[in-house]
C-alpha atoms as a PDB file:
ATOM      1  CA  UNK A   1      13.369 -21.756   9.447  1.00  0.00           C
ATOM      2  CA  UNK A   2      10.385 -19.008  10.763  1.00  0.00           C
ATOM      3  CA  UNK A   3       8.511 -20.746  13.496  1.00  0.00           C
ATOM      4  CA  UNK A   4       5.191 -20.202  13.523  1.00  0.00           C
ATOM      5  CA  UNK A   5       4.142 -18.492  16.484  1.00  0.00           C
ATOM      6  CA  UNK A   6       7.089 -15.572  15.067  1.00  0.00           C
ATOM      7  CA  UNK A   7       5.321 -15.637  11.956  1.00  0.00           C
ATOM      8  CA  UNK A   8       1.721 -15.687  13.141  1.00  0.00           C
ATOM      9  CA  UNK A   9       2.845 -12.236  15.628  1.00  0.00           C
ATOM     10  CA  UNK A  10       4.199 -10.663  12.276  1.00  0.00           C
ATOM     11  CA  UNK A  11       1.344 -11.125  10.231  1.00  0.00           C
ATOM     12  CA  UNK A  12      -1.212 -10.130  12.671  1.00  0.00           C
ATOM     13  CA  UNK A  13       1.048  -6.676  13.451  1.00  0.00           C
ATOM     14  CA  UNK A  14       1.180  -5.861   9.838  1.00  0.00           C
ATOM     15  CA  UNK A  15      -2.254  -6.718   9.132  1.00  0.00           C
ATOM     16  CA  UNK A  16      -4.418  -6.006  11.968  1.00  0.00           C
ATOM     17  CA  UNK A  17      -3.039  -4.861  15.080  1.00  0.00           C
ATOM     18  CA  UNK A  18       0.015  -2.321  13.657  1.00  0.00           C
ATOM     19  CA  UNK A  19      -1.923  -1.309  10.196  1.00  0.00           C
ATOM     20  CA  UNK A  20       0.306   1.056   8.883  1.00  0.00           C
ATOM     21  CA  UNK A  21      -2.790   2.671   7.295  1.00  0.00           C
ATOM     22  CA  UNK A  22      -5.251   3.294  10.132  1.00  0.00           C
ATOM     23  CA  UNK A  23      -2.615   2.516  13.004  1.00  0.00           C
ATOM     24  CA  UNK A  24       0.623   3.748  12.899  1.00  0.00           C
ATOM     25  CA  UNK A  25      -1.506   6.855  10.276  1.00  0.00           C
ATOM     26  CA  UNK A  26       2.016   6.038   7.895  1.00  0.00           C
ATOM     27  CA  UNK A  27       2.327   7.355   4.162  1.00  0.00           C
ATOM     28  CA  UNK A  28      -0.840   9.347   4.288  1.00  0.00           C
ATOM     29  CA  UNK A  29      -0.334  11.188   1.373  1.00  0.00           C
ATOM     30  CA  UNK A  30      -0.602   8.612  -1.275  1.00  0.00           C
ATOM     31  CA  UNK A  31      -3.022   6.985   0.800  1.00  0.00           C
ATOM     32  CA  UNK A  32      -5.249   9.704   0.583  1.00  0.00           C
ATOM     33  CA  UNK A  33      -4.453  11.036  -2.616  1.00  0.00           C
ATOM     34  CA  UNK A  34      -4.493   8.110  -4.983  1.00  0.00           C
ATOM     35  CA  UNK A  35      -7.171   6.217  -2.936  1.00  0.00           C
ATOM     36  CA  UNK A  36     -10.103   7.435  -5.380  1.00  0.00           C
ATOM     37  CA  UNK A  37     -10.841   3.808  -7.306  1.00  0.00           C
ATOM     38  CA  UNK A  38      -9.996   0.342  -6.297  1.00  0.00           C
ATOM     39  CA  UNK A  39      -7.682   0.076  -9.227  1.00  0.00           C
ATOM     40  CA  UNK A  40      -6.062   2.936  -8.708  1.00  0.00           C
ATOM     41  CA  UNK A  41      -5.583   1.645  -4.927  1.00  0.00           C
ATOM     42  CA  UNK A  42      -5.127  -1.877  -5.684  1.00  0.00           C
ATOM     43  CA  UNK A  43      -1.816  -1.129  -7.773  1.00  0.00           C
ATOM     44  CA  UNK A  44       0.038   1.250  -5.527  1.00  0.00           C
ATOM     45  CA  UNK A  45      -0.615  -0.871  -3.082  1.00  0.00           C
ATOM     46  CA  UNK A  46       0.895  -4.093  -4.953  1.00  0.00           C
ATOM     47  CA  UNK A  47       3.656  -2.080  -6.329  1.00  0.00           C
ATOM     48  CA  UNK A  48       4.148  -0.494  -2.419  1.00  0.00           C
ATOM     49  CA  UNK A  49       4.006  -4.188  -0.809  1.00  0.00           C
ATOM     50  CA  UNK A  50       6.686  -5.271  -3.815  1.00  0.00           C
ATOM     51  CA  UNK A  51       9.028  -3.160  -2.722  1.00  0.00           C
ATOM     52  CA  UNK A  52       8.724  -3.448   1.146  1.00  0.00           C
ATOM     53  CA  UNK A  53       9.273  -6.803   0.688  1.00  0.00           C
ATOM     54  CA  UNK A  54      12.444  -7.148  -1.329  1.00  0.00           C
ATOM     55  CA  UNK A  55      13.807  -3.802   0.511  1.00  0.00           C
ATOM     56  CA  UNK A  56      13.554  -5.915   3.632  1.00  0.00           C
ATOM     57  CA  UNK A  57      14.547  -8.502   2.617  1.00  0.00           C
ATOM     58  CA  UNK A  58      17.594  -7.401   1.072  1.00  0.00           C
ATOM     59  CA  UNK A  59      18.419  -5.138   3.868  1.00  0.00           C
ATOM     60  CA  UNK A  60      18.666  -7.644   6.282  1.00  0.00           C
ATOM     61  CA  UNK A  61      20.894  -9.797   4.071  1.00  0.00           C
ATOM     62  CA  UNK A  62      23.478  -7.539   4.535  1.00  0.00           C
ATOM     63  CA  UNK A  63      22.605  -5.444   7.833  1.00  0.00           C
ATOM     64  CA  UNK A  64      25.730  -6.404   9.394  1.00  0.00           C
ATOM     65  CA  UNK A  65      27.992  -4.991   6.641  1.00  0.00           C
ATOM     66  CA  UNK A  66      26.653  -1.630   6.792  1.00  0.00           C
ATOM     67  CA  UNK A  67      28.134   1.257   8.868  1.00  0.00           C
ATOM     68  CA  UNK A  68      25.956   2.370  11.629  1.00  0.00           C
ATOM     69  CA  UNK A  69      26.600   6.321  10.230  1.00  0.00           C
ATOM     70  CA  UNK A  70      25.790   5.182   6.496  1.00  0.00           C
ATOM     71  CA  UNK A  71      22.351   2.977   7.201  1.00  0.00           C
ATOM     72  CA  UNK A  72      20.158   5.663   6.515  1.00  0.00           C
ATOM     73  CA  UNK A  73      21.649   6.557   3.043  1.00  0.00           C
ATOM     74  CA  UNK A  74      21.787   2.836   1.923  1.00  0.00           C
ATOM     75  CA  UNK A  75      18.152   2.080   2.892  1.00  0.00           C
ATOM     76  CA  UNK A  76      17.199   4.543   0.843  1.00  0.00           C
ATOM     77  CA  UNK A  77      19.172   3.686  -2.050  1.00  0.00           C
ATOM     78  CA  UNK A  78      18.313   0.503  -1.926  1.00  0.00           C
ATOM     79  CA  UNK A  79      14.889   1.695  -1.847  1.00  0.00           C
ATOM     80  CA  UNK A  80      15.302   3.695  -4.725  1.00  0.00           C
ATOM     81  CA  UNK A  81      16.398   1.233  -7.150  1.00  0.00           C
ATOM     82  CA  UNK A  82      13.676  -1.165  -6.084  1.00  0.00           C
ATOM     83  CA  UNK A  83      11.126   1.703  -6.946  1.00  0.00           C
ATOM     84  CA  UNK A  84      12.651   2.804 -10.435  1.00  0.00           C
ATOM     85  CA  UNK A  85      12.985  -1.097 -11.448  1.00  0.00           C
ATOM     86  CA  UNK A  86       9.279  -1.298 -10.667  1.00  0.00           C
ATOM     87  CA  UNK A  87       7.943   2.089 -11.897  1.00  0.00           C
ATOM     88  CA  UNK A  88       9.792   1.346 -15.630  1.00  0.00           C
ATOM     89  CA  UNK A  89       7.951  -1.989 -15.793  1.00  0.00           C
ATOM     90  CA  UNK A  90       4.818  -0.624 -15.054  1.00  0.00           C
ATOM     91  CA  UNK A  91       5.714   2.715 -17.271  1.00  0.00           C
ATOM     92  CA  UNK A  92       5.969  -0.029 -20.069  1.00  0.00           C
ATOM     93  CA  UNK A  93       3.746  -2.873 -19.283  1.00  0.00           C
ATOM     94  CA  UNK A  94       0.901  -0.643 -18.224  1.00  0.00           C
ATOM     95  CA  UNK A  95       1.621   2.938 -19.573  1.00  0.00           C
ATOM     96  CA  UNK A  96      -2.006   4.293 -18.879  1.00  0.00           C
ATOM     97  CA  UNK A  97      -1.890   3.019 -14.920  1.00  0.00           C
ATOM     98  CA  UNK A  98       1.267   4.483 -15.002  1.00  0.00           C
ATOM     99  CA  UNK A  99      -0.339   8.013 -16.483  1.00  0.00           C
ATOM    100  CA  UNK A 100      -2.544   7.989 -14.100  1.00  0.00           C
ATOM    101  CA  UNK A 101      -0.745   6.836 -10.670  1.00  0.00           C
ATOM    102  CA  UNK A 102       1.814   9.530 -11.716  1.00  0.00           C
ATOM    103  CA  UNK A 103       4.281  10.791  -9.084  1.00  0.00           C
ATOM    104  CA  UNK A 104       3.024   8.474  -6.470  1.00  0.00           C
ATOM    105  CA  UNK A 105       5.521   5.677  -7.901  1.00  0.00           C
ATOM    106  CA  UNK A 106       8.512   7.412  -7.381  1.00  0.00           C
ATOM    107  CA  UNK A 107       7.279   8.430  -4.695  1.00  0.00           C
ATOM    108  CA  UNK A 108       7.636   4.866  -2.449  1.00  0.00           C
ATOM    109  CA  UNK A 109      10.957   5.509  -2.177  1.00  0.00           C
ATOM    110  CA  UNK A 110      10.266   8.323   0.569  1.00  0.00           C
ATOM    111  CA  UNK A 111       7.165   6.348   1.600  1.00  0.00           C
ATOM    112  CA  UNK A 112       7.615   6.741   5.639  1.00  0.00           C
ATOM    113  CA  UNK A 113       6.402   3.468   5.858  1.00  0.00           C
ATOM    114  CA  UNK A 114       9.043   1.602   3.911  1.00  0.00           C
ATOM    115  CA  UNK A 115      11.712   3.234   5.528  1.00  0.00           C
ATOM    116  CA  UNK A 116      10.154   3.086   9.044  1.00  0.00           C
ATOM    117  CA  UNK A 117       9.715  -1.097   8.639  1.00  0.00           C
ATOM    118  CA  UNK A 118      13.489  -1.811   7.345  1.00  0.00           C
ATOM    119  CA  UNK A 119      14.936   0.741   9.787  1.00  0.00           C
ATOM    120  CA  UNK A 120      12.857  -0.998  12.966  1.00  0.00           C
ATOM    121  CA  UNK A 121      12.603  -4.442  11.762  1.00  0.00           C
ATOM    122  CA  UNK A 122      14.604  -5.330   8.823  1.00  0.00           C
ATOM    123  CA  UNK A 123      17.776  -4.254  10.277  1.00  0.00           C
ATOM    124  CA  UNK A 124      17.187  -6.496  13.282  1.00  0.00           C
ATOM    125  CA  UNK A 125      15.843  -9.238  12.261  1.00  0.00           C
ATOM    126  CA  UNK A 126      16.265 -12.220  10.058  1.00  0.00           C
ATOM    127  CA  UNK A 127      15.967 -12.679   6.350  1.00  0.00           C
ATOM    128  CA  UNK A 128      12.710 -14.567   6.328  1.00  0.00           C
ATOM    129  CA  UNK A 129      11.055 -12.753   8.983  1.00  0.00           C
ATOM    130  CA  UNK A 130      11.370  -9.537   7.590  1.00  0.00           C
ATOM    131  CA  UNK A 131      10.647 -10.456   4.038  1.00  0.00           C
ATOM    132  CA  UNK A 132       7.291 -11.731   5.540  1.00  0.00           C
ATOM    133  CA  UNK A 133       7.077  -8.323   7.816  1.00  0.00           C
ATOM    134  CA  UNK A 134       7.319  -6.331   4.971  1.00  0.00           C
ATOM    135  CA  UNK A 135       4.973  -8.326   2.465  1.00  0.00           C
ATOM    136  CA  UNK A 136       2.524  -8.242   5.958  1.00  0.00           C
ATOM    137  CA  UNK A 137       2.950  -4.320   6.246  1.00  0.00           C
ATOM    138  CA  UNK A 138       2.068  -3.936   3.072  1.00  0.00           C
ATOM    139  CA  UNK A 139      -0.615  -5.978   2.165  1.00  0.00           C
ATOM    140  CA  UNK A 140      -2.341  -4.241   5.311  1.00  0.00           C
ATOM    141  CA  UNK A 141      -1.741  -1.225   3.634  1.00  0.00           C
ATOM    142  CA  UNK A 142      -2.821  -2.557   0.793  1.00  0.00           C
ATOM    143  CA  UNK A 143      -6.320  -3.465   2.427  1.00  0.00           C
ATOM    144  CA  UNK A 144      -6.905   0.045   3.645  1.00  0.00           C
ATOM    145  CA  UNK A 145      -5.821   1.080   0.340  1.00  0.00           C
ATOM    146  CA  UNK A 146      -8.756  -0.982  -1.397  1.00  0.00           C
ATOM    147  CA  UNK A 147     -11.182  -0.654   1.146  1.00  0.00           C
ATOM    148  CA  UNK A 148     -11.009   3.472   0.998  1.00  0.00           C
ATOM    149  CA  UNK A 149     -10.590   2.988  -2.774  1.00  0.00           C
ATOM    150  CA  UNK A 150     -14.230   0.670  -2.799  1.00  0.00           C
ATOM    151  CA  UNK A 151     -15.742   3.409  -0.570  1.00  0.00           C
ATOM    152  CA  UNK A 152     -14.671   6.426  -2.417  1.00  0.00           C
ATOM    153  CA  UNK A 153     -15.161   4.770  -5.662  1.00  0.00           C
ATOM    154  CA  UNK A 154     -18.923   3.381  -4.860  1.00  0.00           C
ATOM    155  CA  UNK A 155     -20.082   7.346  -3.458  1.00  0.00           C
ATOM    156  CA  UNK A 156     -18.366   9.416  -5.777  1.00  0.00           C
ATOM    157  CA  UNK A 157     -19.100   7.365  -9.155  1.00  0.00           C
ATOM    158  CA  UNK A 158     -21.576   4.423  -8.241  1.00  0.00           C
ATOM    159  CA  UNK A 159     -19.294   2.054  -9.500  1.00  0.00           C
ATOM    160  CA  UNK A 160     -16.910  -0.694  -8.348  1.00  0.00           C
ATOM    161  CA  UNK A 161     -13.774  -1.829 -10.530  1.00  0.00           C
ATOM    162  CA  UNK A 162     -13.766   0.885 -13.331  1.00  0.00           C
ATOM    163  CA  UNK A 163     -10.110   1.434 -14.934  1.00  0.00           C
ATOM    164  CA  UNK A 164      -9.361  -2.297 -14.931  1.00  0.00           C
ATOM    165  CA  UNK A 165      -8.148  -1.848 -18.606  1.00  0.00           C
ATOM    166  CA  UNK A 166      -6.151   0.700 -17.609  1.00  0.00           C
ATOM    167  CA  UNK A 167      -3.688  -1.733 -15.728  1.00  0.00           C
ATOM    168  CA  UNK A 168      -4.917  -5.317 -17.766  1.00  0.00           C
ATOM    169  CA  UNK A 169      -5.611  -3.521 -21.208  1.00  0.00           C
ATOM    170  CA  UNK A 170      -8.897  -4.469 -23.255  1.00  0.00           C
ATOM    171  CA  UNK A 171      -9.716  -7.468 -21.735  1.00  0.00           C
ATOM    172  CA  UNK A 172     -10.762  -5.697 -18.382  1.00  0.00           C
ATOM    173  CA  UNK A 173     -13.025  -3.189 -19.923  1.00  0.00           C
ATOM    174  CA  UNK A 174     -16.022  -4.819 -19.505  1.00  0.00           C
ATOM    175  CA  UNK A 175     -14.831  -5.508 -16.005  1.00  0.00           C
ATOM    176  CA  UNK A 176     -16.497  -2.406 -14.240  1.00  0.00           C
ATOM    177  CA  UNK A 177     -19.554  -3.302 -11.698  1.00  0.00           C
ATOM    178  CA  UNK A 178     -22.007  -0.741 -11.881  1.00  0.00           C
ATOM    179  CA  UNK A 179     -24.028  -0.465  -8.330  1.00  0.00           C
ATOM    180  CA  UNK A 180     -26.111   2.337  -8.860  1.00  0.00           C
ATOM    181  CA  UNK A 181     -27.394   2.753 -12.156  1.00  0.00           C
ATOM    182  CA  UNK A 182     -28.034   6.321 -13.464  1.00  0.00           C
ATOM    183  CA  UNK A 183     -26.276   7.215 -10.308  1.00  0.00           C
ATOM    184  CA  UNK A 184     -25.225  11.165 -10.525  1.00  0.00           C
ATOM    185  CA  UNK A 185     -22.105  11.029  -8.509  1.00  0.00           C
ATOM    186  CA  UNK A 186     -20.871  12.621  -5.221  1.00  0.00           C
ATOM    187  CA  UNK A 187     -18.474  15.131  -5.758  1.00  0.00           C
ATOM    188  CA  UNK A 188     -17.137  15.666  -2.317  1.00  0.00           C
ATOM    189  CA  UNK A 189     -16.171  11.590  -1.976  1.00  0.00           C
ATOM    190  CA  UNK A 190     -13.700  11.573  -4.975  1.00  0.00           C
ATOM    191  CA  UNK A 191     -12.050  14.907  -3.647  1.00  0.00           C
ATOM    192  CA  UNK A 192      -9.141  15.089  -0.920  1.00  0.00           C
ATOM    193  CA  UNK A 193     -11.890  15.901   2.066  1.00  0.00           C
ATOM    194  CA  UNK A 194     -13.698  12.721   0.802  1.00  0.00           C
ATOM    195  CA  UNK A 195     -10.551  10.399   1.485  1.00  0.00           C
ATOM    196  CA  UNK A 196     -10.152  12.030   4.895  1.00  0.00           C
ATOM    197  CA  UNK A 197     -13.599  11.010   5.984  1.00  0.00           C
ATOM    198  CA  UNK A 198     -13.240   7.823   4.295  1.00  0.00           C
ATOM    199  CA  UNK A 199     -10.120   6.914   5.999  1.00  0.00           C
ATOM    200  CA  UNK A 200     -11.882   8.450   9.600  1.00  0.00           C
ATOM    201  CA  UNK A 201     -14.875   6.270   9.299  1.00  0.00           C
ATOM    202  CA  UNK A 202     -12.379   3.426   8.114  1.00  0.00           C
ATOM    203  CA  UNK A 203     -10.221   4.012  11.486  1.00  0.00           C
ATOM    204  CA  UNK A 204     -13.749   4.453  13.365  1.00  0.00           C
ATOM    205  CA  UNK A 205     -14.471   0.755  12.152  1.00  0.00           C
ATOM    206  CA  UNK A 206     -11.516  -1.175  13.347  1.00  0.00           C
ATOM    207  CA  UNK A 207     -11.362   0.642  17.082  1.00  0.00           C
ATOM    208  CA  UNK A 208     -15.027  -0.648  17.377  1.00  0.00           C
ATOM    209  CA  UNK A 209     -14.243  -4.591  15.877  1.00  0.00           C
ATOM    210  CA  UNK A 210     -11.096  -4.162  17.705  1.00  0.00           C
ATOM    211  CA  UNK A 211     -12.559  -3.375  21.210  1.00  0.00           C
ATOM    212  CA  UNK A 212     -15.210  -5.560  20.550  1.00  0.00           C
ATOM    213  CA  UNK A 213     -13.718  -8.318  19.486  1.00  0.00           C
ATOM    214  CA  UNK A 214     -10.575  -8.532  21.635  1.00  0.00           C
END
């Protein structure tokens, strides 16, 4: 049984106060690179909190029958098979999300964030505790994720949810909010410089809540 003050310290780590995202600066690369819509950001981020979860949770199942020398190679197969299990459903559930999220699936299994949270937490602690570690790691992820996505998404296009069929099929096509009608676009938000400045002004944001707030 978690108690709650344990619980409460994980969840506020993984969400606020150790954000892998615009904290610990963890898994940058798909951050910034697939961070160009909310959908697009909203499913590597599900599929990325998925796997932290089980991974840690599995992991510290059986922490105590793994050799010290071999942890490293186990994590990471046990991280791999979480990742191929979920980029085949998605490959046939959701084939044009899939298209377009691309390499970044497989990908999670070298995620540096993953591997950091079961190697420092998962391997120490119990079952429950790091389940809800790495659901809370990676629903903060998740967060920046969405929030970069919205940013990027609303500059570059004008638009807020577009590509909603792309993961929920025709019903979601009708789904896209449109905030700036007859809006031209700006280039330079949707491009890789555009998620850098995102994610700056996005780090800028929670140093100024969190020293103002604390």
């Amino acid at each position: 049984m978690m108690a709650w003050p344990e619980s409460r310290e994980v969840l506020y780590n993984g969400l606020w106060k150790q954000n892998p995202g615009i904290i610990q600066l963890l898994g940058l690369c798909p951050l910034l690179a697939i961070s160009n819509t909310v959908v697009n950001a909203l499913a590597l981020g599900l599929a990325t909190t998925l796997v932290m979860a089980i991974a840690s949770g599995s992991i510290a199942v059986i922490r105590n029958l793994i050799p010290s020398a071999l942890r490293i190679p186990v994590f990471v197969l046990i991280i791999a098979a979480l990742v191929t299990v979920i980029t085949l459903i998605i490959q046939a559930y959701a084939q044009p999300l899939y298209l377009v999220l691309g390499i970044f699936l497989p990908l999670i299994t070298t995620n540096c964030i993953v591997l950091a949270r079961v190697e420092a937490f998962a391997s120490k602690q119990p079952t429950g505790l790091s389940i809800l570690d790495g659901i809370a790691m990676g629903l903060g992820l998740t967060g920046v994720l969405i929030a970069l996505g919205a940013l990027r998404e609303l500059f570059g296009k004008g638009t807020l949810f577009s590509g909603f069929d792309l993961a929920l099929g025709e019903m979601a096509s009708n789904w896209t909010l449109t905030v700036f009608p007859d809006y031209s676009g700006f280039l330079l938000a949707i491009l890789p410089p555009g998620a850098f400045i995102g994610l700056g002004l996005l780090i800028a944001l929670r140093n100024f809540l969190h020293a103002r707030y604390s």
